[in-house]
PDB file of N, CA and C in Angstrom:
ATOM      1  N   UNK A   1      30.251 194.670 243.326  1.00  0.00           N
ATOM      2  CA  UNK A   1      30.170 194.283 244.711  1.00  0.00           C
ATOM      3  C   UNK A   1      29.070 195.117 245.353  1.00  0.00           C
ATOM      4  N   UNK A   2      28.314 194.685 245.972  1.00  0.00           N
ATOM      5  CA  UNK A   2      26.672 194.945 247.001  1.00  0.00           C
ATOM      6  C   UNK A   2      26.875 194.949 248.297  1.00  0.00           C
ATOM      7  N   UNK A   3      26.601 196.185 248.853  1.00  0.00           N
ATOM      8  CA  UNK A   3      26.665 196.013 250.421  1.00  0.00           C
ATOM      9  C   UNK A   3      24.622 195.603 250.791  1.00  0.00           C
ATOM     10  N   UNK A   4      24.306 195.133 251.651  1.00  0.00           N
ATOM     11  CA  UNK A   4      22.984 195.141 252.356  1.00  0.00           C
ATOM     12  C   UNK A   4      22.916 196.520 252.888  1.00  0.00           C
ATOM     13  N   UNK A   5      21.555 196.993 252.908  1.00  0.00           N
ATOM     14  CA  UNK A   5      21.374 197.964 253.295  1.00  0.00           C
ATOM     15  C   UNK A   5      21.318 197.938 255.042  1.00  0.00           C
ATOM     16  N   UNK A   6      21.741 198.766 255.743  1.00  0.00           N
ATOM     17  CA  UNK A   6      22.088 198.722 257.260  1.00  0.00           C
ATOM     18  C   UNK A   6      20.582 198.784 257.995  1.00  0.00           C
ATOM     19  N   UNK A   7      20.148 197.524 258.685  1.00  0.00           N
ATOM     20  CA  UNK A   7      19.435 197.466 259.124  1.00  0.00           C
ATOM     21  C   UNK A   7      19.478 197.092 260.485  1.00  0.00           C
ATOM     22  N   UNK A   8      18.790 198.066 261.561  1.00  0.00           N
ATOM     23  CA  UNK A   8      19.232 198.186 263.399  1.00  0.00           C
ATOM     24  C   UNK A   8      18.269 196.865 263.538  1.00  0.00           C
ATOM     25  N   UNK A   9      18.271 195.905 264.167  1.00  0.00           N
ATOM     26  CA  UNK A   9      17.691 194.749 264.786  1.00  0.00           C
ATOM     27  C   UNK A   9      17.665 193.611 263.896  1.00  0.00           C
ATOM     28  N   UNK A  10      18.642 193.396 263.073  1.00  0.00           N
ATOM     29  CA  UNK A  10      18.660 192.295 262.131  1.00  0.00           C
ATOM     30  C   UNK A  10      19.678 191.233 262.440  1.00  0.00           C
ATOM     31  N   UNK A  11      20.789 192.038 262.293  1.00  0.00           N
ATOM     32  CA  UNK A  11      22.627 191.202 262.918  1.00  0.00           C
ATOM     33  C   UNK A  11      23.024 191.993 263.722  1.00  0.00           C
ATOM     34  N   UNK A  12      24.401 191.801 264.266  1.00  0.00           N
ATOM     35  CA  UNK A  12      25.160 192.770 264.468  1.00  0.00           C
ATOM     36  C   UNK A  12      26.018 194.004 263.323  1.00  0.00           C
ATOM     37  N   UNK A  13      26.336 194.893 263.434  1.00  0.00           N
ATOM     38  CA  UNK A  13      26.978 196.048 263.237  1.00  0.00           C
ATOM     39  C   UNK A  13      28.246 196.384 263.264  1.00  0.00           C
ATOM     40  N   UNK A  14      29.022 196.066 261.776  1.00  0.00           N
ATOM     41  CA  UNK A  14      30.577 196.585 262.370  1.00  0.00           C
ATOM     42  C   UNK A  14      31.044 197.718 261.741  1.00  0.00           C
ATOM     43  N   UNK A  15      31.815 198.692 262.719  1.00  0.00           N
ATOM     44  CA  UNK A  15      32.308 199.777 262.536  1.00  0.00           C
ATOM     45  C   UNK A  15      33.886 199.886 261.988  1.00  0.00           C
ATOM     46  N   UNK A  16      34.463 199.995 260.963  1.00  0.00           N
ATOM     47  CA  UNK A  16      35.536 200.530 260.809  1.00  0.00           C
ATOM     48  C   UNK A  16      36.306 201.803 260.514  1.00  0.00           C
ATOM     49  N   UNK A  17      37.076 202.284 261.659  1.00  0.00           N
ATOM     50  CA  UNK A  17      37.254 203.698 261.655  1.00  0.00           C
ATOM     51  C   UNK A  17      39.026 203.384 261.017  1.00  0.00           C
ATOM     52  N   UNK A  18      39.589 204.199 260.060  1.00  0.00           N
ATOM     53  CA  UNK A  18      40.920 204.431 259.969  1.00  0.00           C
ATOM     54  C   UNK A  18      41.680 205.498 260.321  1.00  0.00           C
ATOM     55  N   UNK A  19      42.341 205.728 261.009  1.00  0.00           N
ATOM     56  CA  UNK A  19      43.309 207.087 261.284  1.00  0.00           C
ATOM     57  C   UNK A  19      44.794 207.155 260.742  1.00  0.00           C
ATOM     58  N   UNK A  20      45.341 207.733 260.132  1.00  0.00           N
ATOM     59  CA  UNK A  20      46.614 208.155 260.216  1.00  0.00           C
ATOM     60  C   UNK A  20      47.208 208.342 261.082  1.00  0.00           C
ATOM     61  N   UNK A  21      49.125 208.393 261.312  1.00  0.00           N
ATOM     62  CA  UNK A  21      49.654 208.215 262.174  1.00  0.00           C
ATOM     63  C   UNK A  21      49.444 209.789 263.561  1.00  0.00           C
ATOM     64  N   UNK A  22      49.282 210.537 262.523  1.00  0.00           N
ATOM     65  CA  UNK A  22      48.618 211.831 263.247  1.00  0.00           C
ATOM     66  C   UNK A  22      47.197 211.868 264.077  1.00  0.00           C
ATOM     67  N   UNK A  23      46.379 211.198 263.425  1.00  0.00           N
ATOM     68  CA  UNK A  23      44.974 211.078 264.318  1.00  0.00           C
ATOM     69  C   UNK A  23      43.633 211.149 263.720  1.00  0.00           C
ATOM     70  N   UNK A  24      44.179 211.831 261.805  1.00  0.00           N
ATOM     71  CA  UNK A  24      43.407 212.405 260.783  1.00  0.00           C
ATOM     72  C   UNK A  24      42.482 211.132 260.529  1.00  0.00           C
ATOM     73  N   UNK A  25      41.260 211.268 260.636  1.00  0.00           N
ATOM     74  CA  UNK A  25      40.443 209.996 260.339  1.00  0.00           C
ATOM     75  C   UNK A  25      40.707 210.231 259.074  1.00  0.00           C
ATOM     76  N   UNK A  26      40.876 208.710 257.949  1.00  0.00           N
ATOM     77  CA  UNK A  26      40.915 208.813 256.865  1.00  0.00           C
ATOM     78  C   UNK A  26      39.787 207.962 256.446  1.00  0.00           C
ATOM     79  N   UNK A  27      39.169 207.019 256.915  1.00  0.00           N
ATOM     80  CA  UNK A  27      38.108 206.407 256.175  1.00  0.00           C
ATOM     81  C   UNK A  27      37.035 205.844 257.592  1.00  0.00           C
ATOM     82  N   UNK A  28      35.697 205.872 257.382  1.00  0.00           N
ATOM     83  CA  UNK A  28      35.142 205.465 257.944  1.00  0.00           C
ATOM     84  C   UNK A  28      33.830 204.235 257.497  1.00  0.00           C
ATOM     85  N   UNK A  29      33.680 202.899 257.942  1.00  0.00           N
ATOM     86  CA  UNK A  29      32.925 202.119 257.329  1.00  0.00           C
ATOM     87  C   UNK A  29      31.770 201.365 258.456  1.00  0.00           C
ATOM     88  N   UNK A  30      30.825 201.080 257.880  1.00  0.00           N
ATOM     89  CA  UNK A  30      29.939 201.275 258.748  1.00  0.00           C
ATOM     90  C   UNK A  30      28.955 199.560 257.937  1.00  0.00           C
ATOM     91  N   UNK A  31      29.218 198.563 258.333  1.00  0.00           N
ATOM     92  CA  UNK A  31      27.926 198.037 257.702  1.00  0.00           C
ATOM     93  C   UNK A  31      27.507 196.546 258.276  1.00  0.00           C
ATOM     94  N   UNK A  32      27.318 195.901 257.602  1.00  0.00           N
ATOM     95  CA  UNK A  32      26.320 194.186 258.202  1.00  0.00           C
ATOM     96  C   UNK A  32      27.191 193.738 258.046  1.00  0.00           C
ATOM     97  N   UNK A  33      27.066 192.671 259.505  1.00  0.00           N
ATOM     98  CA  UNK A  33      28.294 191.494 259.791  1.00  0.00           C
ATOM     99  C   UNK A  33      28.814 190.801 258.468  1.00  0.00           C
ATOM    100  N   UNK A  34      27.463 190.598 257.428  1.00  0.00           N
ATOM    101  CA  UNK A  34      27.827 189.703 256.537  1.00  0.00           C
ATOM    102  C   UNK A  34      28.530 190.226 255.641  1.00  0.00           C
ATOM    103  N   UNK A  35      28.573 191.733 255.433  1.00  0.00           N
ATOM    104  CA  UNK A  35      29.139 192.759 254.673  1.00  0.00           C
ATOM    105  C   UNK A  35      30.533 192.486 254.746  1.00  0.00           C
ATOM    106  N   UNK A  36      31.207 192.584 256.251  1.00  0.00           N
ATOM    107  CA  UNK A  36      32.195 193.021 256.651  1.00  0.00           C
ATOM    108  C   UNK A  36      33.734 192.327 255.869  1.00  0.00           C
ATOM    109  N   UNK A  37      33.451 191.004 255.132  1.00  0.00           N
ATOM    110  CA  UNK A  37      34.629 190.494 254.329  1.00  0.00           C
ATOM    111  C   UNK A  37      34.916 191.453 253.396  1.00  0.00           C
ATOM    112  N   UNK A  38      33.925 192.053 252.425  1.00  0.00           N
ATOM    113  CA  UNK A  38      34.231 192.623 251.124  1.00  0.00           C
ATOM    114  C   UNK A  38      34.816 193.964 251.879  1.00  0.00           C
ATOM    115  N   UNK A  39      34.014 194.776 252.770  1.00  0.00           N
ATOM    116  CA  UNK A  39      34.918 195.936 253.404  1.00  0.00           C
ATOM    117  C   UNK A  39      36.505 195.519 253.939  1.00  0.00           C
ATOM    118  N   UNK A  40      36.590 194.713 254.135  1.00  0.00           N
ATOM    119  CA  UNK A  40      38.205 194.188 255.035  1.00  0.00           C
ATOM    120  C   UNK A  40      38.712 194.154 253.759  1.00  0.00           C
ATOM    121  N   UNK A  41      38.839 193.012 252.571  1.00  0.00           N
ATOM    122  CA  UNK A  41      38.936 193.009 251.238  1.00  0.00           C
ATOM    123  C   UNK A  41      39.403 194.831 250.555  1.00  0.00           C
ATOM    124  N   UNK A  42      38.520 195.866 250.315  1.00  0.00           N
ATOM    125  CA  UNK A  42      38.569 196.689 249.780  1.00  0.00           C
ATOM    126  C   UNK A  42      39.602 197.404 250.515  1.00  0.00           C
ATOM    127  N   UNK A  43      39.972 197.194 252.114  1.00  0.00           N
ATOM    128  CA  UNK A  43      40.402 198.433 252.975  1.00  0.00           C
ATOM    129  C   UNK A  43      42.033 197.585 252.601  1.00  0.00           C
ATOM    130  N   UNK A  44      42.031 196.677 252.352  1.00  0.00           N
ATOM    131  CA  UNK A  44      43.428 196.048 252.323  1.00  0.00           C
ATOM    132  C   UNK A  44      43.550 196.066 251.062  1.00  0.00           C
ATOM    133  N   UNK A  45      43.232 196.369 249.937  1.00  0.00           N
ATOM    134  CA  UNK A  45      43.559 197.157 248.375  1.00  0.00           C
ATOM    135  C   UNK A  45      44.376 197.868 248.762  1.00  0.00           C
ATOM    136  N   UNK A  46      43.182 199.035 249.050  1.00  0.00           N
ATOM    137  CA  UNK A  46      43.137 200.846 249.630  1.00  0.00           C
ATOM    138  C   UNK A  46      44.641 201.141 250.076  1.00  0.00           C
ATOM    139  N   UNK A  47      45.209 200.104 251.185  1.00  0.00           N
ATOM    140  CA  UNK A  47      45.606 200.664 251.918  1.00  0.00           C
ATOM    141  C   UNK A  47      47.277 200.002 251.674  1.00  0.00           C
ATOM    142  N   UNK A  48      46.862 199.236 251.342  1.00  0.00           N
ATOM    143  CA  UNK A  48      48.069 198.341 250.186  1.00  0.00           C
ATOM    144  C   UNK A  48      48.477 197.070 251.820  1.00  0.00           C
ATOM    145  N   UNK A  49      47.671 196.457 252.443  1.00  0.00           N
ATOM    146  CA  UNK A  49      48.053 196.080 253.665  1.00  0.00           C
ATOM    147  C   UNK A  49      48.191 194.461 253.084  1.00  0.00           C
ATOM    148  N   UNK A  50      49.465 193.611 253.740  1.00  0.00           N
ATOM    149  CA  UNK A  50      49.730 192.446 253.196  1.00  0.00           C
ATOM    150  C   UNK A  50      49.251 191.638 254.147  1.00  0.00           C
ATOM    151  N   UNK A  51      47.835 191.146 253.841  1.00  0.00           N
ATOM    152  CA  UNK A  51      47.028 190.659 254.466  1.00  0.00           C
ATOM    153  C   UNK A  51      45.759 189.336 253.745  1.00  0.00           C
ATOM    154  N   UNK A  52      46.293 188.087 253.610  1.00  0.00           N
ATOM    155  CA  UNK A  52      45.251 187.189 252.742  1.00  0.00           C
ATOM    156  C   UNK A  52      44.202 186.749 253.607  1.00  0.00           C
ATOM    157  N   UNK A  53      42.992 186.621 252.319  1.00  0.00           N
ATOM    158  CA  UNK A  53      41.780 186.725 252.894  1.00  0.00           C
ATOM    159  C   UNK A  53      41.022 185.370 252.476  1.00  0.00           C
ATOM    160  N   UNK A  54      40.765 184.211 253.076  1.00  0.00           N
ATOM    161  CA  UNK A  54      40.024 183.294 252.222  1.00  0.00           C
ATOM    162  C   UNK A  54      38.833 183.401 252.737  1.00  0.00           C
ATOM    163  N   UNK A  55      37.864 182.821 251.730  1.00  0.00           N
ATOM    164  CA  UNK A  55      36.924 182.376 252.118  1.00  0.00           C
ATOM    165  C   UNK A  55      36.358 181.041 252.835  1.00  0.00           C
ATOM    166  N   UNK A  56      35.577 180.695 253.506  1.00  0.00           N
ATOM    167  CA  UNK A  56      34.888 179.216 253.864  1.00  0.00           C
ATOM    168  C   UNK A  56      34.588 178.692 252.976  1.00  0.00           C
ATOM    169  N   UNK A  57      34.092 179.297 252.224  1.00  0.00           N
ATOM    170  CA  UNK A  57      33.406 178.534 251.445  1.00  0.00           C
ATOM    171  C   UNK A  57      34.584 177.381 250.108  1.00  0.00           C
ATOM    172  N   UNK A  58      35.915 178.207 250.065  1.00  0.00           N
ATOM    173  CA  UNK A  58      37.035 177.410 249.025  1.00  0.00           C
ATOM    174  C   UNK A  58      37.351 176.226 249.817  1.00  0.00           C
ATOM    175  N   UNK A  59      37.481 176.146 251.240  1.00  0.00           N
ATOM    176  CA  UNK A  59      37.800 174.926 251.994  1.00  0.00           C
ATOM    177  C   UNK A  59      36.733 173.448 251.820  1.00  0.00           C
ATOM    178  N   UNK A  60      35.701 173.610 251.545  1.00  0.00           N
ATOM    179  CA  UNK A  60      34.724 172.735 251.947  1.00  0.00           C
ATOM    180  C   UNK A  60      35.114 171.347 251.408  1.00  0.00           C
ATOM    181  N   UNK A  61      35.725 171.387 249.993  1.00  0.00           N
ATOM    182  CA  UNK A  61      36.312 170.323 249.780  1.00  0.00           C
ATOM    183  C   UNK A  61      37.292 169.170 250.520  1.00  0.00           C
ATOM    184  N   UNK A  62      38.029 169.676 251.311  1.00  0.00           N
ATOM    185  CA  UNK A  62      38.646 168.994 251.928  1.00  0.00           C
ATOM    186  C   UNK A  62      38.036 168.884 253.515  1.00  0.00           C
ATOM    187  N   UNK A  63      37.125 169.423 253.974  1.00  0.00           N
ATOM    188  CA  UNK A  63      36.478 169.182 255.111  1.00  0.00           C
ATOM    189  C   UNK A  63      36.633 167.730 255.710  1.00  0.00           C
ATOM    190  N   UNK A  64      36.398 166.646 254.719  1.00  0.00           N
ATOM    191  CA  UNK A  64      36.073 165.371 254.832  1.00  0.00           C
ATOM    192  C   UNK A  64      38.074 165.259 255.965  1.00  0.00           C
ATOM    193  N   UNK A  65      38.728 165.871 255.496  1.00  0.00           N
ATOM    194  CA  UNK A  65      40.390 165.519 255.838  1.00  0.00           C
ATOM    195  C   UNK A  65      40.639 165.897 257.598  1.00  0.00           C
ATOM    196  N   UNK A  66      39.764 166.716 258.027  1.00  0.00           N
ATOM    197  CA  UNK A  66      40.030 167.270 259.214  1.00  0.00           C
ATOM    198  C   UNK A  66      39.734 166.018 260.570  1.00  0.00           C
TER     199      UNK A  66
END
């Protein structure tokens, strides 16, 4: 898995900060809008969070149904 390298005037920029229930930052993520599935993806491994993730792109088949 490939992140893009962070580039200021290209997309937007998303920040993900994690804290513990105390306040302890435990992870911080930083990268391109287009990035941001595989980071959400990895942080919900990480973090064991029961959370499904599809893509657009598995739907397209049935587009024609909507």
């Amino acid at each position: 898995m490939t992140f893009s390298k962070i580039r200021m005037g290209e997309e937007e920029l998303f920040e993900t900060i994690v804290y513990d229930q105390y306040g302890t930052r435990l992870e911080r993520w930083k990268c391109m809008k287009k990035d941001f599935p595989k980071v959400v993806k990895i942080l919900t491994n990480k973090f064991g969070l029961k959370m499904v993730i599809k893509d657009k792109k598995e739907d397209l088949d049935l587009d024609w149904a909507k």
